[in-house]
Protein backbone atom coordinates (compact mmCIF):
# COMPACT_ATOMS: atom_id res chain seq x y z
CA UNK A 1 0.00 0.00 0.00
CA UNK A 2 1.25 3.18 -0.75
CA UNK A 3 1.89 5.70 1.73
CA UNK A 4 -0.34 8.60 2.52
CA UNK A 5 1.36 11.58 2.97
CA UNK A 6 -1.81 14.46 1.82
CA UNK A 7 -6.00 13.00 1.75
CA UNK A 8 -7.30 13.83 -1.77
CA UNK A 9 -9.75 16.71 -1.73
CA UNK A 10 -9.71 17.15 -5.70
CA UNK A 11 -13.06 14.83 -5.75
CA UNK A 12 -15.26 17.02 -2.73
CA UNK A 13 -14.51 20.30 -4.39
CA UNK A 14 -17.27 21.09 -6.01
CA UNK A 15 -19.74 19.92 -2.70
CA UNK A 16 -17.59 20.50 0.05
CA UNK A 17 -19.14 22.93 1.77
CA UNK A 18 -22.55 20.90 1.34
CA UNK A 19 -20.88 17.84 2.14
CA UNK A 20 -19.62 19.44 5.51
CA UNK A 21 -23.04 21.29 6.35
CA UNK A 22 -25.14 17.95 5.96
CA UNK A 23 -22.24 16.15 8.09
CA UNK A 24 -22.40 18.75 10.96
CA UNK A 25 -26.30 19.78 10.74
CA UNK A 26 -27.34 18.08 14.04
CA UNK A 27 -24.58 21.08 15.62
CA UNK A 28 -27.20 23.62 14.58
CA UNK A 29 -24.92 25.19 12.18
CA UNK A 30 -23.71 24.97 8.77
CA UNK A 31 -19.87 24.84 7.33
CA UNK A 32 -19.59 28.53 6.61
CA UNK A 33 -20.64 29.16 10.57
CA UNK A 34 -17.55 27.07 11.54
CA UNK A 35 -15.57 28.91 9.22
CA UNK A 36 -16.47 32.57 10.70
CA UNK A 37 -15.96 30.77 14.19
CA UNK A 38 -12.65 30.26 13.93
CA UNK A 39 -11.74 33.83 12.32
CA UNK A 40 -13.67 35.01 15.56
CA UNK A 41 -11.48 33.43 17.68
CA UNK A 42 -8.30 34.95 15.94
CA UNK A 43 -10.12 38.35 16.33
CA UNK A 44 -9.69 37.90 20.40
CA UNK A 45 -5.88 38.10 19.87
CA UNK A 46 -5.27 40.19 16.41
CA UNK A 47 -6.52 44.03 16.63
CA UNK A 48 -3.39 45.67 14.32
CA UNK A 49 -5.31 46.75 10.79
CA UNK A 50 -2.94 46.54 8.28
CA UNK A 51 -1.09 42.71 8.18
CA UNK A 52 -0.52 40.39 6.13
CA UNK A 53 -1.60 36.49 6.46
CA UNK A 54 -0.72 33.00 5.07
CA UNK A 55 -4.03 30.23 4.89
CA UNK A 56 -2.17 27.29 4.71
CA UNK A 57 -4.49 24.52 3.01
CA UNK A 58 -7.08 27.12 2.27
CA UNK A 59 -9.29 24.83 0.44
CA UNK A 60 -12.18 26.43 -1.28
CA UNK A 61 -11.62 29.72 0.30
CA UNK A 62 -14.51 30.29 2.47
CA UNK A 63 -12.36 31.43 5.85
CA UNK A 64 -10.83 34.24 3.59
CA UNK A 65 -15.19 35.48 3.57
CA UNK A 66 -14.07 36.36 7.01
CA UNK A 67 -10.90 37.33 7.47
CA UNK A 68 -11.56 39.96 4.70
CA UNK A 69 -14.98 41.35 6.70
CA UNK A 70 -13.52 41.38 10.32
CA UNK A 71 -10.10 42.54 8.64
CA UNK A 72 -10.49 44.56 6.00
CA UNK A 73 -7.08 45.97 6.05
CA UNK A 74 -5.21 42.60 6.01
CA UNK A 75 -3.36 41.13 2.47
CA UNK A 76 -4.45 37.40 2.69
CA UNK A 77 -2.53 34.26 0.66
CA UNK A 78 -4.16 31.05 0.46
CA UNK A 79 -2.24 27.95 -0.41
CA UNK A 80 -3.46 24.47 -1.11
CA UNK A 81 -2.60 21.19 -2.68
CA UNK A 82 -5.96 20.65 -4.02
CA UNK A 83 -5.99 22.27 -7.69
CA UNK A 84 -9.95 21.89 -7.82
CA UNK A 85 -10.39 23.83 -4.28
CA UNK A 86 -8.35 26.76 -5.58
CA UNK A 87 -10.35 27.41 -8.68
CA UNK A 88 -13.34 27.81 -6.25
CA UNK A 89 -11.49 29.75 -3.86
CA UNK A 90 -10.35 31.97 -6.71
CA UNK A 91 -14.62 31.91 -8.43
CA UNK A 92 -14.83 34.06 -4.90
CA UNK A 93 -13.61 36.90 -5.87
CA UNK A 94 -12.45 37.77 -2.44
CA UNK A 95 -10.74 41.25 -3.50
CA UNK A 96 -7.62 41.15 -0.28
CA UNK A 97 -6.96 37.65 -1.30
CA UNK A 98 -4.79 35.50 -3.35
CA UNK A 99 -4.39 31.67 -4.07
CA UNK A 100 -1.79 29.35 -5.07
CA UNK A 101 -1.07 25.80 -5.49
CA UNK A 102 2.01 24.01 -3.40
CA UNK A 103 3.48 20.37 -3.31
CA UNK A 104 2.44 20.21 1.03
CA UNK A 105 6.02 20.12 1.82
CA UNK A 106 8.00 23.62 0.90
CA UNK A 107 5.98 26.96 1.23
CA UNK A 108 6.61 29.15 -2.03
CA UNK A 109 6.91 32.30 -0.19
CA UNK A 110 10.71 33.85 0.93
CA UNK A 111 11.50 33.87 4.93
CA UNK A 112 10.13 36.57 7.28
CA UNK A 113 7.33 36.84 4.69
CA UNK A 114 3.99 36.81 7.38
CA UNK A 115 2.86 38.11 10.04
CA UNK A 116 0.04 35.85 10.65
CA UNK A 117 0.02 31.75 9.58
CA UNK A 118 -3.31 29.94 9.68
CA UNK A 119 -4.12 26.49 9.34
CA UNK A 120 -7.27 24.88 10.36
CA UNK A 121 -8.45 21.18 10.37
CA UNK A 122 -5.32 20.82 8.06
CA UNK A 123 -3.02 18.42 10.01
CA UNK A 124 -5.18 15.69 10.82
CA UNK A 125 -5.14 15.23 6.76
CA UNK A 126 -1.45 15.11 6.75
CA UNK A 127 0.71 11.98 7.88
CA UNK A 128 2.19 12.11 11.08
CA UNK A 129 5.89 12.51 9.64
CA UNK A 130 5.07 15.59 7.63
CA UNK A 131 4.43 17.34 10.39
CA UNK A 132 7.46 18.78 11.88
CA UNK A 133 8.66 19.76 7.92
CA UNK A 134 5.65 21.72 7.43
CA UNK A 135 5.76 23.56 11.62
CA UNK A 136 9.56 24.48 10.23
CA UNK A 137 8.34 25.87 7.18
CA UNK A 138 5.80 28.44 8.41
CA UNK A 139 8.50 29.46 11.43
CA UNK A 140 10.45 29.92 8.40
CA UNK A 141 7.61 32.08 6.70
CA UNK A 142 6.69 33.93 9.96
CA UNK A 143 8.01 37.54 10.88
CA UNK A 144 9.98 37.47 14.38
CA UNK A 145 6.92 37.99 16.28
CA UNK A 146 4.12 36.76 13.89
CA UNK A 147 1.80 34.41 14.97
CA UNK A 148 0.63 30.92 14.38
CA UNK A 149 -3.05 29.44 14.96
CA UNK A 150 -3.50 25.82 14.72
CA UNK A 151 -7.09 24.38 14.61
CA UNK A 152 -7.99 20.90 14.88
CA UNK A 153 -10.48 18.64 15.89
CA UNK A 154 -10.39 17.71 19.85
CA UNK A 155 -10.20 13.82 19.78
CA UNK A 156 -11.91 13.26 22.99
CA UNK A 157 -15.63 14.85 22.15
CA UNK A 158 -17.81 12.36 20.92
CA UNK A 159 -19.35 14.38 19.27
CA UNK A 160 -16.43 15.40 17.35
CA UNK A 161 -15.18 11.72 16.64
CA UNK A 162 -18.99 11.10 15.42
CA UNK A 163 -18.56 13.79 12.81
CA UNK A 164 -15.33 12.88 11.80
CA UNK A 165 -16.29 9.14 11.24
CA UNK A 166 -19.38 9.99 9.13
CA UNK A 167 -17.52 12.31 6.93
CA UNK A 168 -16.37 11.18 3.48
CA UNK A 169 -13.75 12.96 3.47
CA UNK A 170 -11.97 12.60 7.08
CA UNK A 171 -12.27 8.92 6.00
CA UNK A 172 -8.32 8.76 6.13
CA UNK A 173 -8.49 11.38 9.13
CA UNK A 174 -6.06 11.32 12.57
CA UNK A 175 -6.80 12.94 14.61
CA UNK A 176 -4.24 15.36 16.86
CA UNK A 177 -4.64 15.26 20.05
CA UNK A 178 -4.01 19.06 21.87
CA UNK A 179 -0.92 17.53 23.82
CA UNK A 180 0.51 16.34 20.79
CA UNK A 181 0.37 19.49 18.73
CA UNK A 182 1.92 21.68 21.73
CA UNK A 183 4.37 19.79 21.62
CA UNK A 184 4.91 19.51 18.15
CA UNK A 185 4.71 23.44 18.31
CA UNK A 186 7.11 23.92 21.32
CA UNK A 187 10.02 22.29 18.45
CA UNK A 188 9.95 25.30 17.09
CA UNK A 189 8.37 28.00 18.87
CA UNK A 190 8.77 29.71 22.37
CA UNK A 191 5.03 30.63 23.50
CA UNK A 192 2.46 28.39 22.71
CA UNK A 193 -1.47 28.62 24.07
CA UNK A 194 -3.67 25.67 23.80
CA UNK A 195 -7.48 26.59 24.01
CA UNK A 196 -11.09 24.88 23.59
CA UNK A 197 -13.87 25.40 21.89
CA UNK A 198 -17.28 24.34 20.63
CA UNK A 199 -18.72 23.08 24.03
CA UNK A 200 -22.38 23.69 23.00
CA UNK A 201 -25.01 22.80 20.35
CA UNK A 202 -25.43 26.38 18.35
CA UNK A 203 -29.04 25.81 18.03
CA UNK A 204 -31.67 24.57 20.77
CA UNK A 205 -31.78 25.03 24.77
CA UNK A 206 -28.14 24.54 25.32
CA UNK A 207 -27.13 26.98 22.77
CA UNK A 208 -28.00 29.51 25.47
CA UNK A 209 -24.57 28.61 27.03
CA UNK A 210 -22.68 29.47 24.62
CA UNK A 211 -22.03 32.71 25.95
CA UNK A 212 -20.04 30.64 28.90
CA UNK A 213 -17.53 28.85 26.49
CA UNK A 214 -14.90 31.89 26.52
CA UNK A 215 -14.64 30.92 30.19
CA UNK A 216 -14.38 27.14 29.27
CA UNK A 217 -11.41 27.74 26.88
CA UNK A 218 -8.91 25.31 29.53
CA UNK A 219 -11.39 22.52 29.29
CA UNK A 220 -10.43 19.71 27.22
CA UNK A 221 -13.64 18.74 26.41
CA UNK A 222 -14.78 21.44 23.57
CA UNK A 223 -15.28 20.22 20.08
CA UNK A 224 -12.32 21.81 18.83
CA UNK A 225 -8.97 23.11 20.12
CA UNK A 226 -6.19 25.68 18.35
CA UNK A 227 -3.58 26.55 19.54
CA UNK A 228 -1.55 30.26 19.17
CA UNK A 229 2.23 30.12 18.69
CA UNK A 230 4.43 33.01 19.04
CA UNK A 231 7.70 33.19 16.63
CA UNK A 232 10.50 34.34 18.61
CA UNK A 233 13.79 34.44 18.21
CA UNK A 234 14.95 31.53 21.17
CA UNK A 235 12.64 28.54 21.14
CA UNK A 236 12.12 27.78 25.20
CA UNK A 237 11.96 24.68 26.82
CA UNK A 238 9.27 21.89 26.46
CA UNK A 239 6.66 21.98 29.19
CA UNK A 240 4.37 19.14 30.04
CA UNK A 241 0.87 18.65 29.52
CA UNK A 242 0.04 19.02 33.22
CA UNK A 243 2.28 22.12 33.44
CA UNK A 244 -0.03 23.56 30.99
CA UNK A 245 -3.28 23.02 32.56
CA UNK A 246 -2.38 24.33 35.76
CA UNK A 247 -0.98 27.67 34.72
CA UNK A 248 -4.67 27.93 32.68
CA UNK A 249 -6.06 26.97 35.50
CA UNK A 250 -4.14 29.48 37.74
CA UNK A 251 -5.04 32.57 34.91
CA UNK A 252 -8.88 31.51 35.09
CA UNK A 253 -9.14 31.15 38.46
CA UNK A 254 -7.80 34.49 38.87
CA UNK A 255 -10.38 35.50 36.53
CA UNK A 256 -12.99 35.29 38.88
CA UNK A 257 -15.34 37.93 40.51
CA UNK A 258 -14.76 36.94 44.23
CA UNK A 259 -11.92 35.14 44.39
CA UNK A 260 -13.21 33.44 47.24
CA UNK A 261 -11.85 30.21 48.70
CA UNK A 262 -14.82 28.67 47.92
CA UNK A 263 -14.54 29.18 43.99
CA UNK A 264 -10.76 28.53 44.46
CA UNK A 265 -11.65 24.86 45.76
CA UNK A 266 -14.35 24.51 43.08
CA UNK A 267 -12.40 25.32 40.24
CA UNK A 268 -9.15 22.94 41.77
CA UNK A 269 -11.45 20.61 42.48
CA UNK A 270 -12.87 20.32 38.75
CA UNK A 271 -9.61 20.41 37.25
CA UNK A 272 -8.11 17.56 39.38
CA UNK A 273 -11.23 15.84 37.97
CA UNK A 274 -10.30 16.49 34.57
CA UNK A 275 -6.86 15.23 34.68
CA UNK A 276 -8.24 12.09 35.56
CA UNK A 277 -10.69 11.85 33.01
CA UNK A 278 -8.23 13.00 30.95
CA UNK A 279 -6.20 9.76 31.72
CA UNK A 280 -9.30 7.54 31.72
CA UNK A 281 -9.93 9.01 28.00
CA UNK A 282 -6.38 8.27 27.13
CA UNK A 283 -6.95 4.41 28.43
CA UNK A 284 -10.26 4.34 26.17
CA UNK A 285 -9.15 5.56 23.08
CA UNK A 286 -5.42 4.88 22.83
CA UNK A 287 -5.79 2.54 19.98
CA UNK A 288 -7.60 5.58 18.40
CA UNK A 289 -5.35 8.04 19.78
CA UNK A 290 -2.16 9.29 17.09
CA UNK A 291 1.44 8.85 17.64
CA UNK A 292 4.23 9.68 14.94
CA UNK A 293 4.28 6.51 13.30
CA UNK A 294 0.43 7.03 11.96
């Protein structure tokens, strides 16, 4: 069998984003909601109005909708190794951005070219070994202090895995777990956040909640996770998983109104809870789970 280094996405060009609504439907939202979501989340961070930004596997070119309306001063690239998902990204018309085709491996673009790098929902189509080459190439791509956000599906929701194995085309999918892609990240660069998202349905009762998930942003149980890499010119030291969890759980508890003792023990309380479903999850799904030779 030969090995798979990039999933196809030539074939689902022309009904991807129909594909991907009909998959996700029972979420209460639609492909092009998911999209704006994640351009949302970047908009937390990224205030300055006149940058310029890499899409790396930009598919059919539906983020750049986004990125050009909550950025209007921003130059945008796209780059994909689907031919077929560029000519619809380019049948956009999207007036800040531009599109190109690449072999998944080298990034046609000279060093210190970005200031921003996005990839979303990207990796987990990529074998395991590619990885690190492609992380080197956008810290080659990236301005000393531009920034990297990293998407992916959180392997843990059901919810999540459900999607992902009823979609045609995550049929080859695997899936990155948030541990694994810090620490894929913290090869190459110095600060790297890990949040969550997607805790709620976005239709229904529950959707009233959704207002909470900003809060919810250290629990590993959203839908999705990114993460938000900072190039710099010393990569630090790796830090551990659990490292990471308490230092978010340290900055949210100081978050809170009160500060009470009693919210203090809630909130240390629910995360010690966590880490051990977070271990019972690991025993559950390991033979699901990734490692480097997938």
């Amino acid at each position: 069998m030969a090995k798979r280094n990039f999933d196809d996405f030539d074939e689902y060009a022309d009904r991807y984003r129909d594909i991907h609504s009909a998959n996700v439907k029972m979420s209460g939202a639609d492909s092009f909601y998911f999209a704006e979501q994640k351009v949302l989340e970047i908009k937390k961070y990224e205030s300055e109005p006149a940058l310029r930004l890499l899409d790396v596997g930009c598919g059919d070119g539906a983020t750049e909708i986004y990125f050009q309306k909550y950025f209007p001063g921003w130059k945008l690239e796209g780059i994909d190794v689907s031919g077929q998902s560029l000519q619809k990204a380019v049948k956009r018309n999207i007036g800040a951005a531009s599109f190109g085709l690449y072999n998944g491996t080298e990034i046609p673009f000279e060093k210190e070219s970005f200031d921003i790098v996005f990839i979303a929902a990207v990796l987990h189509h990529i074998h395991f070994s590619l990885h690190d080459q492609l992380i080197q190439e956008i810290h080659r791509v990236l301005k000393p202090g531009g920034r990297l956000y990293v998407f992916e599906h959180n392997p843990y929701n059901p919810v999540t895995r459900y999607f992902v194995n009823t979609c045609p085309f995550d049929k080859d999918a695997k899936l990155l777990t948030a541990s694994y892609t810090k620490k894929m990240l913290r090869k190459f660069f110095n600060e790297v956040q890990v949040r969550y998202t997607l805790f709620f349905p976005r239709k229904g009762v529950l959707s009233k909640l959704i207002s909470m998930e900003d809060k919810l942003g250290w629990l590993p149980l959203g839908g999705q996770f990114y993460c938000k890499a900072k190039k710099t010119s010393i990569a630090g030291s790796k830090s551990s998983l659990f490292k990471y969890y308490f230092s978010t759980h340290q900055a949210q508890s100081s978050a809170v109104g009160s500060q009470s003792s009693i919210v203090k023990f809630v909130l240390s309380t629910i995360y010690n809870c966590l880490l051990l479903t977070e271990s019972l999850m690991r025993l559950m799904y390991s033979p699901m789970m990734p490692t480097q030779n997938n």
